[in-house]
Protein backbone atom coordinates (compact mmCIF):
# COMPACT_ATOMS: atom_id res chain seq x y z
CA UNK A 1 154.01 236.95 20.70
CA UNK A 2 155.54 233.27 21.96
CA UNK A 3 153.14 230.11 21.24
CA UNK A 4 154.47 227.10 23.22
CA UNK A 5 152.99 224.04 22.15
CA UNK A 6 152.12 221.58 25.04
CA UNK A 7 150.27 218.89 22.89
CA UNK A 8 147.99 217.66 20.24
CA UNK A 9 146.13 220.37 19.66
CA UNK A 10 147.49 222.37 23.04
CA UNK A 11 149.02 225.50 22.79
CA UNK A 12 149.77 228.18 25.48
CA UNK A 13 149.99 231.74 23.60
CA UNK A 14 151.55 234.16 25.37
CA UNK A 15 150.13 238.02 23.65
CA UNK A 16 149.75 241.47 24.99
CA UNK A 17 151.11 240.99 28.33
CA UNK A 18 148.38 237.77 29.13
CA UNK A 19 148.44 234.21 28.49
CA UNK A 20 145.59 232.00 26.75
CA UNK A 21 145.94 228.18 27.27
CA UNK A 22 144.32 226.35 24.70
CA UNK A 23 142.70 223.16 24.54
CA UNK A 24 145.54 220.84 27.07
CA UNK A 25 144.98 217.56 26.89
CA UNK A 26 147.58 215.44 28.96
CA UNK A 27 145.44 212.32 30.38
CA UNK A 28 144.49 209.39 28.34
CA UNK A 29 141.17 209.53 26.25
CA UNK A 30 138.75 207.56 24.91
CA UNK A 31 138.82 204.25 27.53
CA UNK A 32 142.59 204.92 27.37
CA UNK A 33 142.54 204.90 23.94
CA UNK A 34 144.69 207.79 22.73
CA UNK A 35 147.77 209.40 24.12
CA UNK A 36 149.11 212.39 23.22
CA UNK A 37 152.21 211.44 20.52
CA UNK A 38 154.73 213.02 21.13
CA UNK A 39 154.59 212.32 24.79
CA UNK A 40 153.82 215.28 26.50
CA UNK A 41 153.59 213.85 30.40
CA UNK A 42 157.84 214.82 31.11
CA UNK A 43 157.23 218.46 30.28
CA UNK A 44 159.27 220.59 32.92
CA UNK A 45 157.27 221.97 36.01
CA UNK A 46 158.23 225.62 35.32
CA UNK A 47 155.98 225.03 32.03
CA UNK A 48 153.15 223.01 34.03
CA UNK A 49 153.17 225.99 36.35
CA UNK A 50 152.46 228.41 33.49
CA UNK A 51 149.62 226.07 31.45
CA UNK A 52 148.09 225.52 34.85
CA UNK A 53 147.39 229.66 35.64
CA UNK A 54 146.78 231.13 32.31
CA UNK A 55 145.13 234.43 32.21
CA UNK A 56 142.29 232.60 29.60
CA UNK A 57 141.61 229.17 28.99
CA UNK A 58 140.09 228.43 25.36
CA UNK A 59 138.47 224.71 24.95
CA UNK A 60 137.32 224.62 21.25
CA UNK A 61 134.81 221.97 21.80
CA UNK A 62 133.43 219.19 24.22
CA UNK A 63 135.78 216.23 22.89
CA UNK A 64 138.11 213.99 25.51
CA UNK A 65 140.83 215.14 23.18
CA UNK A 66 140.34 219.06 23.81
CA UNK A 67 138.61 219.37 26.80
CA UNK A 68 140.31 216.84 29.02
CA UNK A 69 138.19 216.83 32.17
CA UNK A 70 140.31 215.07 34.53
CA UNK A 71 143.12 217.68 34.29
CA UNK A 72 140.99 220.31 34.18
CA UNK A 73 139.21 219.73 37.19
CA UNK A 74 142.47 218.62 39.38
CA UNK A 75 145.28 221.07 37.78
CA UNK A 76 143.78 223.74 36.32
CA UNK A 77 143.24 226.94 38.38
CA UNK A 78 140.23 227.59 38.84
CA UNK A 79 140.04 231.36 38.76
CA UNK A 80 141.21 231.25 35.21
CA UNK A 81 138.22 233.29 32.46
CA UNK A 82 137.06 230.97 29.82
CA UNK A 83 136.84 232.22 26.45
CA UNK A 84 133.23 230.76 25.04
CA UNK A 85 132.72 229.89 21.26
CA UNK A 86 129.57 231.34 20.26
CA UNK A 87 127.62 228.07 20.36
CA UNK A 88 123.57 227.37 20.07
CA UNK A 89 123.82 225.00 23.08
CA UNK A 90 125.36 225.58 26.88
CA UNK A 91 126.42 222.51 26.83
CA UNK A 92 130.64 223.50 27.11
CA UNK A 93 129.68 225.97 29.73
CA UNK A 94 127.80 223.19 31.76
CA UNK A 95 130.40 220.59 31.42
CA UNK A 96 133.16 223.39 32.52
CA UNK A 97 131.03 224.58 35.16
CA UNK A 98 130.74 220.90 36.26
CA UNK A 99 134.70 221.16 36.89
CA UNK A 100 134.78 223.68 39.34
CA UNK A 101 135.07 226.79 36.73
CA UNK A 102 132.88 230.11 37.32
CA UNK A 103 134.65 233.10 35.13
CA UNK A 104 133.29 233.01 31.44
CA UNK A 105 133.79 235.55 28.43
CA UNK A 106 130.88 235.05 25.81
CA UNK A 107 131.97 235.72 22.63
CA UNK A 108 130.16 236.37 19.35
CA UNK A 109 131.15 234.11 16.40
CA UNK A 110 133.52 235.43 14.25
CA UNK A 111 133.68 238.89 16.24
CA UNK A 112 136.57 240.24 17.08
CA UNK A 113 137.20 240.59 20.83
CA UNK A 114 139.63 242.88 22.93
CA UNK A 115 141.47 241.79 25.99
CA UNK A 116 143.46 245.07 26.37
CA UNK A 117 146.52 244.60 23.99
CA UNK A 118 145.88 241.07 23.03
CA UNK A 119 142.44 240.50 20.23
CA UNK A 120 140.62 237.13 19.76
CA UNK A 121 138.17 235.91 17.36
CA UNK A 122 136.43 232.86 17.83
CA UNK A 123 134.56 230.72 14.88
CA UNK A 124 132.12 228.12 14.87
CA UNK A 125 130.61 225.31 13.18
CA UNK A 126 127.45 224.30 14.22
CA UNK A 127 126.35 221.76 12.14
CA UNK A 128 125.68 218.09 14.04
CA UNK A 129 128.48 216.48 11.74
CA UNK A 130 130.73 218.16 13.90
CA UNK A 131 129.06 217.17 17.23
CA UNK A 132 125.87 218.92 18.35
CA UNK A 133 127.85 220.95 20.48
CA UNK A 134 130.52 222.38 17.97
CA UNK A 135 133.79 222.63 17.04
CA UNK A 136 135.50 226.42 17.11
CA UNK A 137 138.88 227.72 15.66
CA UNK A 138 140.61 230.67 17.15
CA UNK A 139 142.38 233.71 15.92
CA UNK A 140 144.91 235.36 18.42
CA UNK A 141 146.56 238.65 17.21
CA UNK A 142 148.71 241.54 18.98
CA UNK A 143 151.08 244.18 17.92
CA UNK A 144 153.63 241.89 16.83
CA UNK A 145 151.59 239.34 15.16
CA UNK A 146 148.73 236.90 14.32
CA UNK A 147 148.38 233.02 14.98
CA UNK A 148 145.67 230.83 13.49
CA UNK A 149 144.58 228.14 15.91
CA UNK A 150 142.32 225.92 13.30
CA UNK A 151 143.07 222.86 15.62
CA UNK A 152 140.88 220.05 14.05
CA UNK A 153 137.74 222.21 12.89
CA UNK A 154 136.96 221.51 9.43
CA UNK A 155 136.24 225.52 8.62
CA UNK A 156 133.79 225.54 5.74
CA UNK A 157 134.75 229.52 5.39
CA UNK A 158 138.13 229.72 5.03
CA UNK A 159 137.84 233.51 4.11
CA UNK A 160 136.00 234.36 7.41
CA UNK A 161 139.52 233.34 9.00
CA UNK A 162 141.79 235.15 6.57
CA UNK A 163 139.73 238.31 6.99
CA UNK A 164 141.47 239.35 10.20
CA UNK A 165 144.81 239.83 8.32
CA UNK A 166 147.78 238.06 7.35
CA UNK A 167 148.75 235.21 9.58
CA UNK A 168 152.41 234.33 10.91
CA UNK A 169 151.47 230.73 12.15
CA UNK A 170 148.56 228.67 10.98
CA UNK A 171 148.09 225.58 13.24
CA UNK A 172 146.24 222.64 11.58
CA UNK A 173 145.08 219.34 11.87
CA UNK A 174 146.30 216.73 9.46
CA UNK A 175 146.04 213.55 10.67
CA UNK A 176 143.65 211.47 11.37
CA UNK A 177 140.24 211.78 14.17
CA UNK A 178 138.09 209.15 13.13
CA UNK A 179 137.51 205.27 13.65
CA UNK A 180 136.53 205.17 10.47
CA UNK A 181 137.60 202.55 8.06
CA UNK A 182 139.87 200.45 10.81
CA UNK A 183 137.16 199.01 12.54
CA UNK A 184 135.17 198.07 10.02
CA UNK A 185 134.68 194.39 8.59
CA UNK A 186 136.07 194.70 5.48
CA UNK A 187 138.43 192.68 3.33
CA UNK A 188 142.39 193.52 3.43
CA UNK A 189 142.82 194.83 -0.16
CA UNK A 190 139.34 196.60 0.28
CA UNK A 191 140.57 198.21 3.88
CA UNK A 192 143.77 199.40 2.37
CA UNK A 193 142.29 201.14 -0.79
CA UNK A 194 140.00 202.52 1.85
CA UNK A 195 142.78 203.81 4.00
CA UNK A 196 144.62 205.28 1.51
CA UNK A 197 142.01 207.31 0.01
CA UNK A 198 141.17 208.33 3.76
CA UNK A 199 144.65 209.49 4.21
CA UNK A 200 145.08 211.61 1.00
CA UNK A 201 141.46 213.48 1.72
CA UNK A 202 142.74 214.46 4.77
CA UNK A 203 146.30 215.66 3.69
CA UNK A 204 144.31 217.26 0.71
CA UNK A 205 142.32 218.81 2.97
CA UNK A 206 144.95 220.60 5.25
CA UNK A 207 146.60 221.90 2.25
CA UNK A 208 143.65 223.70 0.87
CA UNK A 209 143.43 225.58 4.13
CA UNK A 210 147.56 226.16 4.01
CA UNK A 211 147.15 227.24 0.72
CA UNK A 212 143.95 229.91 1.15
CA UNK A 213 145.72 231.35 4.87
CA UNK A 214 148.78 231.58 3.12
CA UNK A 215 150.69 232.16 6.97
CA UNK A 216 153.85 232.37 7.19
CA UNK A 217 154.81 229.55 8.86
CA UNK A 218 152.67 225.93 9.20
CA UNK A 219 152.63 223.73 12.26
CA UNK A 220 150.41 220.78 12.00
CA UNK A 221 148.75 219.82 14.77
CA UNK A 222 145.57 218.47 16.84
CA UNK A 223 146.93 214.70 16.11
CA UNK A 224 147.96 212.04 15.44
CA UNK A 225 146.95 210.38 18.87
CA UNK A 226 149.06 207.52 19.26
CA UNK A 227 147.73 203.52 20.50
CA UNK A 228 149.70 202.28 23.63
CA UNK A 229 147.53 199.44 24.54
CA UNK A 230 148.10 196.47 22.58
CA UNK A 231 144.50 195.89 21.25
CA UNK A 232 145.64 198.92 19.25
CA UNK A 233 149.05 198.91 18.80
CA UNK A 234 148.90 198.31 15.06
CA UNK A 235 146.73 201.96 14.52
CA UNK A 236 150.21 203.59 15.15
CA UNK A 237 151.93 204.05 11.41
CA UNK A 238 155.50 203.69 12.42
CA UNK A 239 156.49 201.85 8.73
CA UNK A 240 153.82 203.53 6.83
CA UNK A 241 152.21 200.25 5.79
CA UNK A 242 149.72 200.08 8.67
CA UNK A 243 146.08 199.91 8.14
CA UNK A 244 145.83 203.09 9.32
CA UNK A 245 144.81 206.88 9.07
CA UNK A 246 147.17 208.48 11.58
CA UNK A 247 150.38 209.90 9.71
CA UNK A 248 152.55 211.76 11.48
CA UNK A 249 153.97 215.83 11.86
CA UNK A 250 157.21 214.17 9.49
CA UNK A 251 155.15 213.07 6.68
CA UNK A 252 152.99 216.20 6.65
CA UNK A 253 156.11 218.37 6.51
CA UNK A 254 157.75 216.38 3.74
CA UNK A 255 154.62 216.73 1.27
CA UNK A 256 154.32 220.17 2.40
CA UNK A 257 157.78 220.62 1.80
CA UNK A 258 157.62 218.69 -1.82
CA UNK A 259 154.35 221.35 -2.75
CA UNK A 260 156.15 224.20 -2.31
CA UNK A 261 153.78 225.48 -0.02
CA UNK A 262 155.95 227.50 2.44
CA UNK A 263 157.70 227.04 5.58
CA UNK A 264 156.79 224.26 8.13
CA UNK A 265 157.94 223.66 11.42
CA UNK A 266 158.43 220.28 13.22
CA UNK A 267 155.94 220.73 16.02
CA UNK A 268 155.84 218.69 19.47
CA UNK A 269 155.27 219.36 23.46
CA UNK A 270 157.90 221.91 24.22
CA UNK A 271 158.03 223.97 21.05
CA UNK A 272 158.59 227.62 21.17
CA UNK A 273 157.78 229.45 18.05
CA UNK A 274 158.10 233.46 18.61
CA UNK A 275 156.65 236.27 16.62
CA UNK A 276 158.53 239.63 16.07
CA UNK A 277 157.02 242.24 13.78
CA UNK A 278 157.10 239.59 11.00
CA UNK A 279 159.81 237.37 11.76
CA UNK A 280 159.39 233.84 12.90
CA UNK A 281 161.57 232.09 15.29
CA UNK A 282 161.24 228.24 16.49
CA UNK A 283 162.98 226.82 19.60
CA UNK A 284 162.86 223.00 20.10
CA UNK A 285 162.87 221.49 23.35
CA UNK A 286 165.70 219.08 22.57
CA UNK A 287 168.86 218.95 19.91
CA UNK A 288 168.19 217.64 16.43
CA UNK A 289 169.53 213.88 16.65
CA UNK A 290 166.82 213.82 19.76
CA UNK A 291 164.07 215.37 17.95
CA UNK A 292 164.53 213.48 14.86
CA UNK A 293 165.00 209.81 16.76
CA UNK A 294 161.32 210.63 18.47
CA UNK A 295 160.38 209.80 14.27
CA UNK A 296 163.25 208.04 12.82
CA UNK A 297 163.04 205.52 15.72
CA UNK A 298 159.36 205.88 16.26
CA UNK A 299 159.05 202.00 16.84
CA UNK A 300 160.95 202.59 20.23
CA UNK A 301 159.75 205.26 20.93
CA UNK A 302 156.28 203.89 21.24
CA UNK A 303 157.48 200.81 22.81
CA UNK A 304 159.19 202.47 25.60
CA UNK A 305 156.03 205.26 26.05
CA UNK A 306 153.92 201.94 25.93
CA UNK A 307 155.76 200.35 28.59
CA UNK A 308 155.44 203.58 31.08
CA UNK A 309 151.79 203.15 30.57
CA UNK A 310 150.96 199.79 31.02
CA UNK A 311 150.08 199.63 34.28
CA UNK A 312 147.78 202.54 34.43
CA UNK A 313 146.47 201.39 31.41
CA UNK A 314 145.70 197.80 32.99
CA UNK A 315 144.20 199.80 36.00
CA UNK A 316 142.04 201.78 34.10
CA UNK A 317 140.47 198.42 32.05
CA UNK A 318 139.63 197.22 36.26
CA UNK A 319 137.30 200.33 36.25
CA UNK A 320 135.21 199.52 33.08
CA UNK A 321 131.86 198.00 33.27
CA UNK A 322 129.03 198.21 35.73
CA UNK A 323 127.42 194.45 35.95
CA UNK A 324 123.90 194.10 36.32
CA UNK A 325 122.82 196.76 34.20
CA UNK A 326 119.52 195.81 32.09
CA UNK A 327 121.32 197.06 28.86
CA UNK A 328 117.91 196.29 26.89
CA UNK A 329 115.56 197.57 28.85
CA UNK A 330 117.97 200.62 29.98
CA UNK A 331 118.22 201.99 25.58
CA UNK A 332 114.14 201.22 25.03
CA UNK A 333 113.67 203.39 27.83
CA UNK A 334 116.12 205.98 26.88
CA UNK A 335 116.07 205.61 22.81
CA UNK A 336 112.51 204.94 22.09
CA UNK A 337 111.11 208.75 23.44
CA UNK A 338 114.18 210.16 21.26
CA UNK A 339 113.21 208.00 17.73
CA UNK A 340 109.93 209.37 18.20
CA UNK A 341 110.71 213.04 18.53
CA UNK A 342 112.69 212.62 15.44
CA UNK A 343 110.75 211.04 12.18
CA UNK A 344 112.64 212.67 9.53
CA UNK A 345 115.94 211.69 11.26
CA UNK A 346 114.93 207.84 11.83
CA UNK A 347 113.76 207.62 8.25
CA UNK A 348 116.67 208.78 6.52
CA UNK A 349 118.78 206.10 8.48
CA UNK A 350 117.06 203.91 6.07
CA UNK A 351 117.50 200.51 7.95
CA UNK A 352 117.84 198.85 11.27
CA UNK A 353 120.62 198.39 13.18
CA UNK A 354 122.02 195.68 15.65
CA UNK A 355 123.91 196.34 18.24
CA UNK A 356 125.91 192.64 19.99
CA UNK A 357 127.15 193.36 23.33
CA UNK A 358 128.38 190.13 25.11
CA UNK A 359 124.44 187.93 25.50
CA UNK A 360 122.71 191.11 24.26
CA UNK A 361 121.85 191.04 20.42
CA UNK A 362 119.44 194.65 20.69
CA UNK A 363 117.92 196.13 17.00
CA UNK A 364 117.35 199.55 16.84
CA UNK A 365 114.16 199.81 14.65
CA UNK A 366 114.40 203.38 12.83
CA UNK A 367 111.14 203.22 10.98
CA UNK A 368 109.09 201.93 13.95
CA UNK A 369 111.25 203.65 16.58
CA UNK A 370 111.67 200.75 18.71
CA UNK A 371 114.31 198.85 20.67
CA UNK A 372 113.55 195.50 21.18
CA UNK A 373 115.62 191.97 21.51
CA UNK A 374 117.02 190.83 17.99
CA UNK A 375 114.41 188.05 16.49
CA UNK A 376 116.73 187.47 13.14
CA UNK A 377 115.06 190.55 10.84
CA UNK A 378 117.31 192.02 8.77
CA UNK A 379 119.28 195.24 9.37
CA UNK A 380 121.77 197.74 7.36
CA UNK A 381 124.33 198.07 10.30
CA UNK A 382 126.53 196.69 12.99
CA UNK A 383 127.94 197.18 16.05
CA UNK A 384 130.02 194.81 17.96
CA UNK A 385 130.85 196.38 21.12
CA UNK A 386 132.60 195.10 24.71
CA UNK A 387 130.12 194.80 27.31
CA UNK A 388 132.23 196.01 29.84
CA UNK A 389 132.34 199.38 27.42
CA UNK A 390 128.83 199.60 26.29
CA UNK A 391 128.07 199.26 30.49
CA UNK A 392 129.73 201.83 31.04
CA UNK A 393 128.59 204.49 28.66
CA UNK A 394 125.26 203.73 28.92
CA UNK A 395 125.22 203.75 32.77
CA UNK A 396 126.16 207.65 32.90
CA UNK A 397 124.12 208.23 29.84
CA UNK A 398 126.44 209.81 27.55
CA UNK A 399 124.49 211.59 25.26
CA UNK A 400 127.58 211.46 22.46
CA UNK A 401 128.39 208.05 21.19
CA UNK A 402 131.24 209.42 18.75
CA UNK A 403 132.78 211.41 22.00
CA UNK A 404 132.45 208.67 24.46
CA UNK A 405 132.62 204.79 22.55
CA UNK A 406 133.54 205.44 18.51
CA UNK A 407 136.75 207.22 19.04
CA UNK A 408 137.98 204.37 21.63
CA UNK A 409 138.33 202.50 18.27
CA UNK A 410 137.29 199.63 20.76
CA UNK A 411 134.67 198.14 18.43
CA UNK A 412 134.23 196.65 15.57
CA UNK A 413 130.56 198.04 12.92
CA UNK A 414 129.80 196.54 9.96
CA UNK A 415 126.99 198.41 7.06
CA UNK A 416 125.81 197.17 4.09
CA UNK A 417 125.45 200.01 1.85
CA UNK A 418 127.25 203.24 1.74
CA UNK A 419 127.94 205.79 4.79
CA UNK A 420 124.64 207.29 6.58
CA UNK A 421 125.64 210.36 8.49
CA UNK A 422 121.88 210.42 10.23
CA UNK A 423 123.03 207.36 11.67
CA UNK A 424 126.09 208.48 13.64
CA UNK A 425 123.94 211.95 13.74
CA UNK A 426 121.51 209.60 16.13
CA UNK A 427 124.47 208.73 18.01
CA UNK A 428 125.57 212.39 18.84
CA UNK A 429 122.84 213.46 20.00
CA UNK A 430 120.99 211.34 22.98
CA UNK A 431 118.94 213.89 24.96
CA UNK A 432 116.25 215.52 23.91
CA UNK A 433 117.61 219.11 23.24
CA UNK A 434 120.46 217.06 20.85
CA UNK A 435 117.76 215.37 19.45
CA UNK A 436 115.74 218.41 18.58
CA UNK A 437 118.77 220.43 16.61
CA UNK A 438 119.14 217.19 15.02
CA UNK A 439 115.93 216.38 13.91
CA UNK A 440 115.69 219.95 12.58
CA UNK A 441 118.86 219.85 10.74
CA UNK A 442 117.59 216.89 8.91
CA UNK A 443 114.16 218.48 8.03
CA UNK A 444 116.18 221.15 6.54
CA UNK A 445 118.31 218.94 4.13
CA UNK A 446 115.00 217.05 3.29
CA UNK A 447 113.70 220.15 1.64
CA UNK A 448 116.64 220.77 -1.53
CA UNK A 449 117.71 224.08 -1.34
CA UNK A 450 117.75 226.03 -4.84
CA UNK A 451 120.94 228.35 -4.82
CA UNK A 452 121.37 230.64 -8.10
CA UNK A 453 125.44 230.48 -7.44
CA UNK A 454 127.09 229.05 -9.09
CA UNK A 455 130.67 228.18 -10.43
CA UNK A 456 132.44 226.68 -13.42
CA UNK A 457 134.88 224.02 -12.82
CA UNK A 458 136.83 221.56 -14.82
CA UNK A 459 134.53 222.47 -17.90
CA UNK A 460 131.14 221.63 -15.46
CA UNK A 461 128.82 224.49 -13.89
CA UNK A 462 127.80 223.66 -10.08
CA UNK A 463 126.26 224.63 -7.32
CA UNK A 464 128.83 226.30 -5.23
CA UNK A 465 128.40 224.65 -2.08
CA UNK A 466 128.75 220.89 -1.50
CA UNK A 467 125.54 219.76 -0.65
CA UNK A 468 127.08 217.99 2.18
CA UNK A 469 128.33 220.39 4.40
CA UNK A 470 127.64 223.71 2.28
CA UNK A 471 131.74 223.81 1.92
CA UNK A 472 132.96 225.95 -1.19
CA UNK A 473 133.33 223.97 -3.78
CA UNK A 474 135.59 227.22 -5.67
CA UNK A 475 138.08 226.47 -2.95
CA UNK A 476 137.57 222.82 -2.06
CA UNK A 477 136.53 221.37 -5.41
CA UNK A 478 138.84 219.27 -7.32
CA UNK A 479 137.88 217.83 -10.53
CA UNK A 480 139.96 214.39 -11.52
CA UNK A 481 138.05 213.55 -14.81
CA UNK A 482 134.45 212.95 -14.35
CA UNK A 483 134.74 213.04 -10.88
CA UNK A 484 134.86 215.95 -8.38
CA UNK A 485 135.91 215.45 -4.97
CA UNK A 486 135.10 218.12 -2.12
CA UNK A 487 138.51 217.82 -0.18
CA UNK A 488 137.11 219.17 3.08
CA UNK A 489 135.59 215.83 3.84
CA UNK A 490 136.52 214.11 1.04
CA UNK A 491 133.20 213.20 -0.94
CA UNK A 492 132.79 212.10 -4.23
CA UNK A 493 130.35 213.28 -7.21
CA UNK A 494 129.42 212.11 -10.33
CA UNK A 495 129.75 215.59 -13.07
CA UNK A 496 127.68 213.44 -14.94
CA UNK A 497 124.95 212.58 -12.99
CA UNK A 498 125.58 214.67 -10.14
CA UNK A 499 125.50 211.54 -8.00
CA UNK A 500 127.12 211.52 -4.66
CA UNK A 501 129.66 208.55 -4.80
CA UNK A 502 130.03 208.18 -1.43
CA UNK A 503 126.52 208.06 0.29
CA UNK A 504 123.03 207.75 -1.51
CA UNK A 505 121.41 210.36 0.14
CA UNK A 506 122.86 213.47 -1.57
CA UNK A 507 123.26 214.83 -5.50
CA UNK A 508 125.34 218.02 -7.00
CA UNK A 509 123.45 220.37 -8.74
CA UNK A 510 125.54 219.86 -12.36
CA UNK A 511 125.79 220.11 -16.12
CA UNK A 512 128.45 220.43 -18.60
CA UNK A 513 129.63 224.34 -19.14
CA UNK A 514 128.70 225.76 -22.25
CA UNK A 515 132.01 226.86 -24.04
């Protein structure tokens, strides 16, 4: 088995005898946000040739940064079979179809499938925190070995993927895939307490899952993105002082290194690693002094990868915005049906929000469900976003705010209390079959759930699952004191009290253990 890494989270796996291209991503994303770091647009035809006719093409969910539609319609061949995560919606199938593509293999979540000598196994979350759509990691084995592709899906079963047998490489996310807390108002001091604890969730995160697959070898992945434009230049941590969430593959493999978890291997576009009845062999695509200047001189790096990019960049700004759109009128019509279909939703939001868009100040009115001009009430949250950009995403009606505007990092939100998730939920999910799943969803955390298992853990008793994402709290629990902390998103509880310390709309089932 021979993995070649072409990016982010891309990988081309070559198995069996057949090739399965997964997730490429090699045009900008986000309103030319994001750019694949390290570059990955110089990558030698003889390799284009091969990502472009793969036997099976794998997109693990609808995100710019996975399935990049622009290459996939114009590069891609066509005749290629998609593997499909198991998902509750058609939306990936629509969007692929949309592209030109006709040949897809449904698979069952978390069965294993056969494609003669090569075997697959797709799982995937469903919950609207990940996008109403999903998010899907895949397991590729053959006779020589096994490779984990988690890319950036935050697996709440860890054991589901370690079932299938011991892993030689485990591909991860590490970094950074949020806006969250750079764009927010917040004071300096405040924003870098906030950044730092954002950073060490996520590298506590990956490790859990490095330690529980235990592979062989570790190659982080699926990020960071790096900032070319200069309205974002600053999210790129080239010092490691930035304000910012989005480490790199060298400071993931020195605190792997320094936790003894195992073997790690510096992973960028042109990577070979190759799988031989248990031994693991890496090829980079350059010498050492190369490979290490793309991080020791990262600072020029960026600068000259900036520089190759500014004009498209500057072209792509000319395309933004459609004038004359009746932005008010456009969300009432739109937003008002959706609020309506979903009560339990709107009222777990909790307060208004106000959207400011160049003239337009809008309020989104959760308990009335109405969109109406801003007449000075009071609201919980803020959004302060370019015209030009809130134009444009409302004129094709994205139905996925988080997919299409948040990630740009091209805003700036405010909130006066702690982190609603049925807020951004309402912003996943803008049509009506979104809506429904949603609304559902948050009838069914309403209702508290009673579950008789339970663990013991830092001298407490719990309920075993996180009551934020169900995530198992034996394997992602860490107790600091009188506070436990689920690592695989990084929330906080009172053993106590059992109160959530990072949004006031959950509580952990808790008491002291009897000893």
């Amino acid at each position: 088995m021979q993995v070649t890494t072409i990016g982010h989270a891309g990988l081309m796996v070559q198995a069996g005898g057949k090739t399965i291209v997964c997730d490429p991503w090699f045009e900008p994303a986000f309103f030319a946000s994001w750019f694949v770091f390290p570059r990955n647009d110089q990558l030698p035809d003889e390799l284009m040739a091969a990502i472009t006719n793969p036997d099976y093409l794998y997109i693990s969910h609808l995100h710019g940064d996975h399935l990049d539609a622009k290459f996939l319609g114009n590069r891609m061949n066509k005749n290629v079979s998609i593997l499909l995560p198991d998902y509750p919606s058609q939306e990936l199938e629509g969007e692929l179809r949309k592209l030109g593509f006709a040949n897809f293999i449904r698979t069952t979540n978390a069965q294993p499938l056969s494609l003669g000598e090569l075997q697959v196994v797709i799982h995937v979350e469903t919950s609207i925190t990940d996008g109403p759509g999903g998010d899907s990691a895949i397991v590729i084995s053959d006779s020589t070995g096994r490779v984990v592709n988690q890319n950036d899906c935050r697996t709440h079963d860890v054991a589901a993927l370690a079932a299938h047998g011991p892993v030689d490489v485990h591909y991860l996310q590490f970094s950074g895939a949020i806006w969250y807390p750079m764009v927010y108002e917040i004071p300096e001091a405040e924003m870098r307490q906030l950044v730092s604890a954002k950073v060490e969730s996520q590298f506590a995160r990956s490790f859990k899952y490095v330690e529980s697959l235990n592979a062989q070898v570790v190659a982080p992945s699926a990020g960071p993105p790096c900032f070319l434009d200069d309205d974002l230049f600053a999210f790129n941590v080239i010092s490691g002082d930035e304000l910012s969430i989005f480490p790199d593959q060298s400071e993931f493999l020195r605190r792997l290194s320094q936790m003894n978890l195992g073997r790690g291997v510096m992973n960028i576009p042109g990577t070979v690693v190759t799988i031989q009845n248990g031994s693991v062999t890496v090829t980079q695509p350059c010498g050492d002094s190369e490979l290490n200047a793309i991080f020791a001189n990262k600072s020029a790096y960026l600068q000259q990868y900036k520089a190759d990019w500014a004009e498209r960049i500057a072209h792509e700004k000319t395309t933004w915005g459609v004038p004359g759109v009746d932005v008010l009128q456009t969300l009432k019509l739109w937003w008002e049906p959706l609020m309506s279909m979903a009560p339990t939703l709107c009222s777990l939001v909790g307060a208004n929000c106000l959207i400011r868009s160049g003239a337009n100040e809008i309020l989104i009115d959760f308990a009335a469900h109405q969109v109406r001009a801003h007449a000075n009430e009071p609201y919980g949250f803020r959004f302060e976003i370019p015209s030009e950009i809130l134009e444009s995403v409302i004129s094709v009606r994205a139905v996925d705010w988080s997919n299409s505007l948040f990630l740009s990092c091209r805003f700036k939100a405010w909130r006066e209390g702690e982190f609603n998730e049925y807020l951004y939920n309402f912003f996943k999910s803008l049509n009506p079959d979104r809506m429904s799943r949603t609304e559902s969803e948050a009838r069914g955390k309403v209702v508290k759930q009673e579950d008789s298992d339970e663990i013991e853990l830092g001298g407490y008793t719990m309920e075993r699952y996180c009551p934020h994402r169900k995530a198992d709290l034996s394997i992602f629990g860490e107790c600091n004191g009188k506070v436990l902390t689920c690592t695989l998103h990084g929330w906080k509880f009172d053993l106590e009290t059992g109160k959530c310390l990072t949004a006031d709309d959950k509580a952990l089932r808790v008491r002291r253990s009897n000893n």
